[in-house]
C-alpha atoms as a PDB file:
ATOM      1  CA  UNK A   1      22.079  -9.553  -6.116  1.00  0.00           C
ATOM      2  CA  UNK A   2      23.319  -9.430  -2.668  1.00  0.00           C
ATOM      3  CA  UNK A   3      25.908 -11.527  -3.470  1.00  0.00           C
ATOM      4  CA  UNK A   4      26.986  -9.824  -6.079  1.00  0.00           C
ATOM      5  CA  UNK A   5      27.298  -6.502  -3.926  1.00  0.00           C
ATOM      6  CA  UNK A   6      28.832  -8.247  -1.221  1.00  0.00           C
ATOM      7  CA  UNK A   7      31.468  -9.723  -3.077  1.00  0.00           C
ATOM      8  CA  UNK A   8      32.051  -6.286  -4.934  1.00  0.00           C
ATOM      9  CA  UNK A   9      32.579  -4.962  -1.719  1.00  0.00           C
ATOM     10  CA  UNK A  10      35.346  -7.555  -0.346  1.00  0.00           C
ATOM     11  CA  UNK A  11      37.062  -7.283  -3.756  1.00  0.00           C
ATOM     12  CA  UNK A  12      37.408  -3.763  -3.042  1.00  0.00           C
ATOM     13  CA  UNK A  13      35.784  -2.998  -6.343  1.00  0.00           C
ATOM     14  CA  UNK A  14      33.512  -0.664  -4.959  1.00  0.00           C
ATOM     15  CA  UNK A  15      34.441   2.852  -3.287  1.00  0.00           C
ATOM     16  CA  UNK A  16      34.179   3.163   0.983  1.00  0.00           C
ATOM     17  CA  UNK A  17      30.864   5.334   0.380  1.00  0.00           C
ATOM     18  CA  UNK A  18      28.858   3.596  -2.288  1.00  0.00           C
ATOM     19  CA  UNK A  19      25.961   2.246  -1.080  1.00  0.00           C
ATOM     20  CA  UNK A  20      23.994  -1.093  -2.213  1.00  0.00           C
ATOM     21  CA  UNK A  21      20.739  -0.697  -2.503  1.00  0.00           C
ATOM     22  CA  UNK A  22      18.183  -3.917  -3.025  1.00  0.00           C
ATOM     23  CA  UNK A  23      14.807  -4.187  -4.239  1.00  0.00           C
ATOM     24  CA  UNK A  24      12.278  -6.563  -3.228  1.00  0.00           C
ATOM     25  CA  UNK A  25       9.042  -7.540  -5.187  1.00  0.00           C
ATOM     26  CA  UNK A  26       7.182  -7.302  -2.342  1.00  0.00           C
ATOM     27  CA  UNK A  27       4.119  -5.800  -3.942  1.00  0.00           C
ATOM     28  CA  UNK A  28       3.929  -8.064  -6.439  1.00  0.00           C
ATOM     29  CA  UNK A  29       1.682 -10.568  -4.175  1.00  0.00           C
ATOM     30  CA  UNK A  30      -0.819  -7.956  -3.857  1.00  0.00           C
ATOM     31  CA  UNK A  31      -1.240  -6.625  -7.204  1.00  0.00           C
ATOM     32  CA  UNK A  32      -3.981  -8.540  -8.589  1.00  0.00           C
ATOM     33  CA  UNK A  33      -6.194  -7.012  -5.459  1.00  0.00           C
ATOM     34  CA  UNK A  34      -6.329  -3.300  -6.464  1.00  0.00           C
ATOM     35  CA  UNK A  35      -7.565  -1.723  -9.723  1.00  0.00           C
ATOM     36  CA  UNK A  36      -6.583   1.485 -11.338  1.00  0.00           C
ATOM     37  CA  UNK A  37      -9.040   3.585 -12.683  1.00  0.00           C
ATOM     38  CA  UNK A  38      -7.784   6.992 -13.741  1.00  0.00           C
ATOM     39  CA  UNK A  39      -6.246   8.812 -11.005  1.00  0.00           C
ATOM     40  CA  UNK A  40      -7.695   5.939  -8.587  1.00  0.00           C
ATOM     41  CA  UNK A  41      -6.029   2.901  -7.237  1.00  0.00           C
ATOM     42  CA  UNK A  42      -8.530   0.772  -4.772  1.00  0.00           C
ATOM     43  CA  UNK A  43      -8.784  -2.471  -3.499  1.00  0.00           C
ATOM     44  CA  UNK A  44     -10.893  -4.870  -5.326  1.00  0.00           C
ATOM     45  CA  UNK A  45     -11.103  -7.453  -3.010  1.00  0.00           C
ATOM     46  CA  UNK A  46     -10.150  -6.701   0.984  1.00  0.00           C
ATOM     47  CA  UNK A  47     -11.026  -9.815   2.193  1.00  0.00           C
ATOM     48  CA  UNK A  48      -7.937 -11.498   0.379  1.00  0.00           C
ATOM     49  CA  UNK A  49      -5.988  -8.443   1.404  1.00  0.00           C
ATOM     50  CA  UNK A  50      -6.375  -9.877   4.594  1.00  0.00           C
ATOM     51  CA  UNK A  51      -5.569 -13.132   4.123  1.00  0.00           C
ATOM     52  CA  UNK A  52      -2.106 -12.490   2.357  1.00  0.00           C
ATOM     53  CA  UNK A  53      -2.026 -10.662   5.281  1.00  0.00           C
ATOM     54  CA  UNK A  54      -2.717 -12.900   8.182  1.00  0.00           C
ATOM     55  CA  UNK A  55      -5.247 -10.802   9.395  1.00  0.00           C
ATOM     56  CA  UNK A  56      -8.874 -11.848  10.333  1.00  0.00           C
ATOM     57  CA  UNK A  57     -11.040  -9.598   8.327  1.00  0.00           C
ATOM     58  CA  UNK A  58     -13.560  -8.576  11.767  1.00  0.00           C
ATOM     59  CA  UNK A  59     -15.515  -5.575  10.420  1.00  0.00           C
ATOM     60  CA  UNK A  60     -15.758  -4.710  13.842  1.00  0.00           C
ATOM     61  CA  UNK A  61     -11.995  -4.570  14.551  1.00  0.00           C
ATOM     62  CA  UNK A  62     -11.491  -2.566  11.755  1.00  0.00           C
ATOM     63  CA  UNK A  63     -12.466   1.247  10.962  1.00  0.00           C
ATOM     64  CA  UNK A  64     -12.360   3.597   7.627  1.00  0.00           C
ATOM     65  CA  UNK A  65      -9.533   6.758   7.448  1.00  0.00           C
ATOM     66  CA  UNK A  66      -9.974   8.994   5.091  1.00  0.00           C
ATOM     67  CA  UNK A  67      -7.077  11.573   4.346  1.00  0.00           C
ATOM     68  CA  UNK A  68      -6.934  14.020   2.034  1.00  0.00           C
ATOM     69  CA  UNK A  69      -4.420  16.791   0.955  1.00  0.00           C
ATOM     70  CA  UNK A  70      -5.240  19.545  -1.983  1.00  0.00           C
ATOM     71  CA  UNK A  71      -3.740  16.771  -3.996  1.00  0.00           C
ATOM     72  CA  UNK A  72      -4.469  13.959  -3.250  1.00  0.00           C
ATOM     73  CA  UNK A  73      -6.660  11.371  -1.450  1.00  0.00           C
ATOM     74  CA  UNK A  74      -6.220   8.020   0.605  1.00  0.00           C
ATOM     75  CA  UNK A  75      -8.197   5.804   2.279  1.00  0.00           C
ATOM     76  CA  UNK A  76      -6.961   2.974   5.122  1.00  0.00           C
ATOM     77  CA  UNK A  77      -8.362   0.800   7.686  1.00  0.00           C
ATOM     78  CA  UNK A  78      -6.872   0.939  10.438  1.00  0.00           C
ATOM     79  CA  UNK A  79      -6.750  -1.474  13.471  1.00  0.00           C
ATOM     80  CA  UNK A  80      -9.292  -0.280  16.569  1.00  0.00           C
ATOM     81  CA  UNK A  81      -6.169  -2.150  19.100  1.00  0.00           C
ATOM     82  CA  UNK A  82      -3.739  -0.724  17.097  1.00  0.00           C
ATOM     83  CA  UNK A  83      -2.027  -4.098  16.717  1.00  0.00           C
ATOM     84  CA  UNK A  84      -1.668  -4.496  12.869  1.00  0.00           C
ATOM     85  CA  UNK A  85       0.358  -1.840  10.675  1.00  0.00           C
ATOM     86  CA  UNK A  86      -2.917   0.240   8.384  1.00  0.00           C
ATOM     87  CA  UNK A  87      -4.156  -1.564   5.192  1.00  0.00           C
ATOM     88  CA  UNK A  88      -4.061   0.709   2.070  1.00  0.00           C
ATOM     89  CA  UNK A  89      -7.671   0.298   0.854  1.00  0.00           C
ATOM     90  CA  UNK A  90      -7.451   3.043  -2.225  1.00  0.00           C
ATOM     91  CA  UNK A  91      -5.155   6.272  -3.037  1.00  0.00           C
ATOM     92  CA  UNK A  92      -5.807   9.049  -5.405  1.00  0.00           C
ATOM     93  CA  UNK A  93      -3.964  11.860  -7.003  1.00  0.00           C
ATOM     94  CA  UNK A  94      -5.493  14.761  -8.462  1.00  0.00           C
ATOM     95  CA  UNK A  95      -8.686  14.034  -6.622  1.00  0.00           C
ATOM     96  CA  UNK A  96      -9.462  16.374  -3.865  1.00  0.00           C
ATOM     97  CA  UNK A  97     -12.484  15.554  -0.711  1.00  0.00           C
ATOM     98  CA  UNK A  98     -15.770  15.881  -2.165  1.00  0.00           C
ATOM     99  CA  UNK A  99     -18.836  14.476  -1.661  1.00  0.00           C
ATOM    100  CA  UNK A 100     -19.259  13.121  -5.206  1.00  0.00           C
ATOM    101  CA  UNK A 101     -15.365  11.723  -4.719  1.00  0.00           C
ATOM    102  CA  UNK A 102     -16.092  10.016  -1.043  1.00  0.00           C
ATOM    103  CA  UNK A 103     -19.126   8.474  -3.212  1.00  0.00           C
ATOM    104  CA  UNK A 104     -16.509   7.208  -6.138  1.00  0.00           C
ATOM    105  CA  UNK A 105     -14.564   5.762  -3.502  1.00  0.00           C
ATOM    106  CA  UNK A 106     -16.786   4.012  -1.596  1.00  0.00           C
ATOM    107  CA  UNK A 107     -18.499   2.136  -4.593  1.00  0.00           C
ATOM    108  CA  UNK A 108     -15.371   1.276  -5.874  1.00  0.00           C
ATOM    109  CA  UNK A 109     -14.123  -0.506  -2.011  1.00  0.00           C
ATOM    110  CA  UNK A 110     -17.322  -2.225  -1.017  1.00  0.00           C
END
């Protein structure tokens, strides 16, 4: 597909502003770790998570965020050295910070 564009664009078969957009399938290596249940989409299994990742899965090098907005609710761990991007553990719409929806979470990433 980028060749395509590319040679589009030297044919002068595309206009000076039109952009070329790509898309990569990058998710696609993750997918069979996270469940959807409802409005809920956790992690299954974070320990693989990590491997794909690279990342040794040191409970201690890791902590819980939980975020919440009137809509929505997400969950990441997050690096204590700050040296690896967040890992999306679970994400929610429609769900808002309750006690009984921390619970639902927290079952469901164990």
């Amino acid at each position: 597909m980028k060749l395509l564009g590319s040679r589009l664009r030297g044919w002068n078969l595309l206009q000076k502003d039109t952009k070329v957009c790509f898309f990569h399938n990058c998710h696609e290596e993750f997918q069979d770790f996270y469940s959807e249940e409802n409005d809920l989409v956790y992690c299954k299994n974070i320990c693989a998570v990590m491997d794909v990742l690279d990342h040794e899965h040191n409970t201690t090098e890791w902590r819980l965020f939980i975020d919440s907005t009137k809509t929505s609710l997400k969950t990441v761990l997050l690096h204590n050295g700050i040296k690896f991007p967040s890992v999306p553990i679970a994400y929610a719409t429609n769900m808002k910070k309750t006690y009984e929806n921390l619970k639902i979470l927290l079952e469901k990433t164990q």
